[in-house]
Protein backbone atom coordinates (compact mmCIF):
# COMPACT_ATOMS: atom_id res chain seq x y z
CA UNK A 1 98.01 126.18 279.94
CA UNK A 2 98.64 129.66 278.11
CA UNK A 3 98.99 130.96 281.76
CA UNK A 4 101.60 128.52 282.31
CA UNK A 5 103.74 129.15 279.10
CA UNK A 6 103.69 132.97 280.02
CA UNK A 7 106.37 132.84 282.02
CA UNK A 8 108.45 130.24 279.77
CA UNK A 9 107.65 133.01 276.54
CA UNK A 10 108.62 135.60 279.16
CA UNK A 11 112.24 133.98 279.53
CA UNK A 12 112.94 132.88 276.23
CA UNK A 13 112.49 136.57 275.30
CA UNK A 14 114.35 137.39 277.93
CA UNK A 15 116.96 135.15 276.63
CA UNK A 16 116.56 136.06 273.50
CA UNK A 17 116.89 140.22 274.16
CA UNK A 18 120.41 139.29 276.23
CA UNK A 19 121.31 137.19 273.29
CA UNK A 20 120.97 139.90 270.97
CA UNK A 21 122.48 142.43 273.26
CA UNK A 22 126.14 139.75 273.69
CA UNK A 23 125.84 139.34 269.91
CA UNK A 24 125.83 143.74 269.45
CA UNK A 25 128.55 144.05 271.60
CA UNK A 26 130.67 141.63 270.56
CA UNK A 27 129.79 143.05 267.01
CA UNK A 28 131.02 146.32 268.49
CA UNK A 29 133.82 144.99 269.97
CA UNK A 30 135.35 142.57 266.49
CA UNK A 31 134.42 146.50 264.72
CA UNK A 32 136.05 148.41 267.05
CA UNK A 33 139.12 145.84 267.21
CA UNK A 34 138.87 145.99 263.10
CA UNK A 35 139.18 149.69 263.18
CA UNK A 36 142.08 150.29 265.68
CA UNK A 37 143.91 147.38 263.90
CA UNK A 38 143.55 149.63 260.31
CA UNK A 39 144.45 152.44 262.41
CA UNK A 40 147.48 151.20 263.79
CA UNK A 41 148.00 149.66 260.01
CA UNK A 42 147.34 153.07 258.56
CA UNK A 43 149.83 154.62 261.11
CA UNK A 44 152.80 152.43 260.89
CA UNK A 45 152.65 152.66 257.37
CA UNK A 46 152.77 156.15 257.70
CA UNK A 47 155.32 155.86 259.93
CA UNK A 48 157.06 153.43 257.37
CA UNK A 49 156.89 156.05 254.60
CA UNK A 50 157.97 159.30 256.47
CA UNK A 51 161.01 156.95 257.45
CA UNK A 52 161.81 155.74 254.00
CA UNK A 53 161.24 159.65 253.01
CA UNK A 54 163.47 160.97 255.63
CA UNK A 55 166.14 157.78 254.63
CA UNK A 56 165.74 159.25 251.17
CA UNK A 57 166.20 162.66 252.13
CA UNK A 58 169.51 162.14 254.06
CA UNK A 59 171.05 160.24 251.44
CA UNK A 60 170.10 162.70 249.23
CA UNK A 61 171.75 165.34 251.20
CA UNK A 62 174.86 162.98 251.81
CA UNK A 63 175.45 162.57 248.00
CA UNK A 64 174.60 166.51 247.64
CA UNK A 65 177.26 167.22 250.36
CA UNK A 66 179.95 164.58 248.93
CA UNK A 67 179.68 165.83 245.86
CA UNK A 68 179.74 170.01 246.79
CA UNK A 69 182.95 168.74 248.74
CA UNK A 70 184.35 167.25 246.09
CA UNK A 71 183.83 170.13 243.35
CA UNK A 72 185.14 172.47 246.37
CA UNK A 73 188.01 170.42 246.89
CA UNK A 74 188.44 170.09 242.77
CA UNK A 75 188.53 173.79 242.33
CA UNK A 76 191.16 174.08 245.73
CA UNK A 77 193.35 171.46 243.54
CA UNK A 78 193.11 173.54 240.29
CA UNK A 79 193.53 176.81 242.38
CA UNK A 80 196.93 175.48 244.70
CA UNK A 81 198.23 174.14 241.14
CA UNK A 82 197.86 177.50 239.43
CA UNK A 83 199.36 179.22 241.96
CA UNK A 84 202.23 176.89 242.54
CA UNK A 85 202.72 177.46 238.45
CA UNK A 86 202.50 181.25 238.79
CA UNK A 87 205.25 180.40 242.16
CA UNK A 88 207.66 178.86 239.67
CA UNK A 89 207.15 180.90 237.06
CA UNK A 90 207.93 183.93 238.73
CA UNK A 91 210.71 182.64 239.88
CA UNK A 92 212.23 181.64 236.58
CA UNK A 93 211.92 185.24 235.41
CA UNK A 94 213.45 186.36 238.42
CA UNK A 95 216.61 183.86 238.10
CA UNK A 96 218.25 186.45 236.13
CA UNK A 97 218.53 188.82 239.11
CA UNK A 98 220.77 186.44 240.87
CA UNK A 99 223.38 187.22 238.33
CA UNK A 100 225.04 189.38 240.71
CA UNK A 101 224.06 188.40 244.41
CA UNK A 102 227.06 187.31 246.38
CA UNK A 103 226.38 184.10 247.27
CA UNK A 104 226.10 182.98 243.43
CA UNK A 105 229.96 181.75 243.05
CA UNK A 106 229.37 179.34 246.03
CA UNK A 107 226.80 178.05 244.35
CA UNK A 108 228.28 177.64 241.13
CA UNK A 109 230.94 175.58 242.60
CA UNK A 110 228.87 173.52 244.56
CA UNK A 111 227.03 172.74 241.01
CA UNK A 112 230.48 172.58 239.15
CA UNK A 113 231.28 170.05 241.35
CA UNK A 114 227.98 168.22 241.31
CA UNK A 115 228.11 168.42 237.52
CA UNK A 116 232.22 166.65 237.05
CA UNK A 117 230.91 163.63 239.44
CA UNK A 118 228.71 162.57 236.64
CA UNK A 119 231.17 162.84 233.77
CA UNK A 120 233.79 160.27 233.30
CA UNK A 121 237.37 161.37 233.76
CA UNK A 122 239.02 163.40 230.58
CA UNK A 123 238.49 166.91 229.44
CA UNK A 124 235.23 168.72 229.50
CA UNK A 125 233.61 172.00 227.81
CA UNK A 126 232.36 174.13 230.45
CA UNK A 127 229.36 176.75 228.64
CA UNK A 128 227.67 179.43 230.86
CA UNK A 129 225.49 182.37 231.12
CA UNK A 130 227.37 185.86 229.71
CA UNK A 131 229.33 187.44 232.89
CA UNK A 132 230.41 184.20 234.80
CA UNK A 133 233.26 182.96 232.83
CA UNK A 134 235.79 184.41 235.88
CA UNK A 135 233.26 183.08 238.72
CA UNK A 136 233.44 179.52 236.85
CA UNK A 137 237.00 179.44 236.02
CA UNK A 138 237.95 180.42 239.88
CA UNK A 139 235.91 177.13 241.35
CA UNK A 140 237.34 174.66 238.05
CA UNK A 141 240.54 176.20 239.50
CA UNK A 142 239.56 175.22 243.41
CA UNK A 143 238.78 171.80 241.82
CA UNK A 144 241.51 171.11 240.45
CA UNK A 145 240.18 171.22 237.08
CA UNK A 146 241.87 174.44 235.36
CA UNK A 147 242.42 172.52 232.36
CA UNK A 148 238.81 172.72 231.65
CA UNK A 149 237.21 174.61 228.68
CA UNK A 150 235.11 177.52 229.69
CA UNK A 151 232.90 179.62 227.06
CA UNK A 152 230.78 182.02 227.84
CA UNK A 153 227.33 181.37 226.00
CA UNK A 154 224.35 183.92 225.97
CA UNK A 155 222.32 181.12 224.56
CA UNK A 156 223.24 179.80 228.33
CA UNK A 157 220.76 180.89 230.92
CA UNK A 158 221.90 181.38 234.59
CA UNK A 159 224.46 178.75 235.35
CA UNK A 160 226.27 176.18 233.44
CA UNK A 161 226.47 173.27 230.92
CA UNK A 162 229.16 170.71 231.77
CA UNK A 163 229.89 169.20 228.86
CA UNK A 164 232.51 166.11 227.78
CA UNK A 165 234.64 167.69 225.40
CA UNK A 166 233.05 165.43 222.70
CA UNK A 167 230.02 166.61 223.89
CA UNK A 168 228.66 163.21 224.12
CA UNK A 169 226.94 163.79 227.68
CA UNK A 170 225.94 167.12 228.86
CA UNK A 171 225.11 168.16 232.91
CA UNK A 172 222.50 170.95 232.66
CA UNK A 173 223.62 172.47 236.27
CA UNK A 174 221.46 176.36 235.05
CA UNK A 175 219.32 177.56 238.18
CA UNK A 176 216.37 177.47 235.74
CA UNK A 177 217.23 173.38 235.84
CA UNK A 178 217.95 173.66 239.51
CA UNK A 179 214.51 175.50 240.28
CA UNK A 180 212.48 172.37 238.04
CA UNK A 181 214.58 169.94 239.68
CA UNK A 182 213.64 170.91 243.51
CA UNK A 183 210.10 171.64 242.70
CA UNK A 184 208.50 168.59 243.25
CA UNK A 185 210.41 169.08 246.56
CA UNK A 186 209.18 172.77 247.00
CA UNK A 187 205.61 172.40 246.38
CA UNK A 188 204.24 170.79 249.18
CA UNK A 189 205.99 173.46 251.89
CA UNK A 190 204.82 176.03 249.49
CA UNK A 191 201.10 174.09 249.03
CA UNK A 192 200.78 174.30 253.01
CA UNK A 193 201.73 177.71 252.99
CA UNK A 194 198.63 178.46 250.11
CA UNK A 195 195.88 176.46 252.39
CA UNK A 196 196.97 178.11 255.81
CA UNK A 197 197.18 181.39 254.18
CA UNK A 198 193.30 180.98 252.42
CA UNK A 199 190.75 182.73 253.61
């Protein structure tokens, strides 16, 4: 009878060994599944993070670029604005010099006449700058207004005030007024002219 359960031992162990050996490798097979799963966990998280780092960093740099191009573009403001002042005022020193060019009584009548289309109709005080009583009195004379009341003033600058004779309402027709009044005209010609001419 122990002959006869040899072979019945025999192929239970048998059984058993290639039990054992299905269990192991599927043991292997769960740990090795396990540990390329935490792998690929482990990477894509680390992919994650170097793409939340590199988001990070690019905004970062956006902001830090946005805001150099805004303090460049502050200080190109403040620069165009000083220099359109330093324009202007230059140019109000240098009014005087015009005292004599030839194309100043044109001018003066053009602003004579500018000046007597905002005063109502009756007499009128004409004041101006030292030396231009003649040049004034010639174009009230081509506009029919001889009559007029011209004074040379040396509180005057370059130009004229048209004045009702009451003095009521005044006409400020000086270059110095004429140079304010077209600046806000000037500048931008004059701004282009900075930016193309910057280094």
């Amino acid at each position: 009878m122990a002959a006869n359960a040899a072979p019945l031992l025999e192929q239970l162990r048998r059984e058993a060994l290639l039990g054992a050996a299905q269990t192991r490798a599927e043991a292997d097979a769960s740990c090795e599944r396990i540990r390329a799963e935490a792998v690929g966990a482990a990477a894509a998280q680390r992919t994650s993070a170097l793409a939340e780092r590199e988001r990070s960093a690019a905004q970062q740099l956006t902001t830090a670029r946005s805001e150099a191009e805004q303090r460049t573009r502050g200080k190109t403001l403040a620069a165009r604005a000083d220099a359109l002042d330093r324009i202007f005022a230059r140019a109000a020193l240098e009014l005087e010099t015009f005292a004599s060019h030839e194309g100043l009584r044109e001018l003066l009548a053009r602003l004579l006449g500018e000046a007597l289309g905002y005063l109502p109709d009756g007499p009128v005080v004409v004041r101006c700058a030292r030396g231009l009583g003649e040049n004034v009195s010639a174009a009230l004379k081509a506009a029919g207004r001889a009559d007029a009341d011209v004074r040379e003033d040396s509180s005057v600058p370059l130009g004229m005030l048209v004045e009702t004779a009451d003095g009521a309402i005044a006409v400020d027709v000086t270059l110095a007024r004429l140079v304010a009044r077209l600046r806000p005209r000037l500048s931008p010609a004059l701004a282009l002219q900075l930016d193309t001419r910057a280094p």
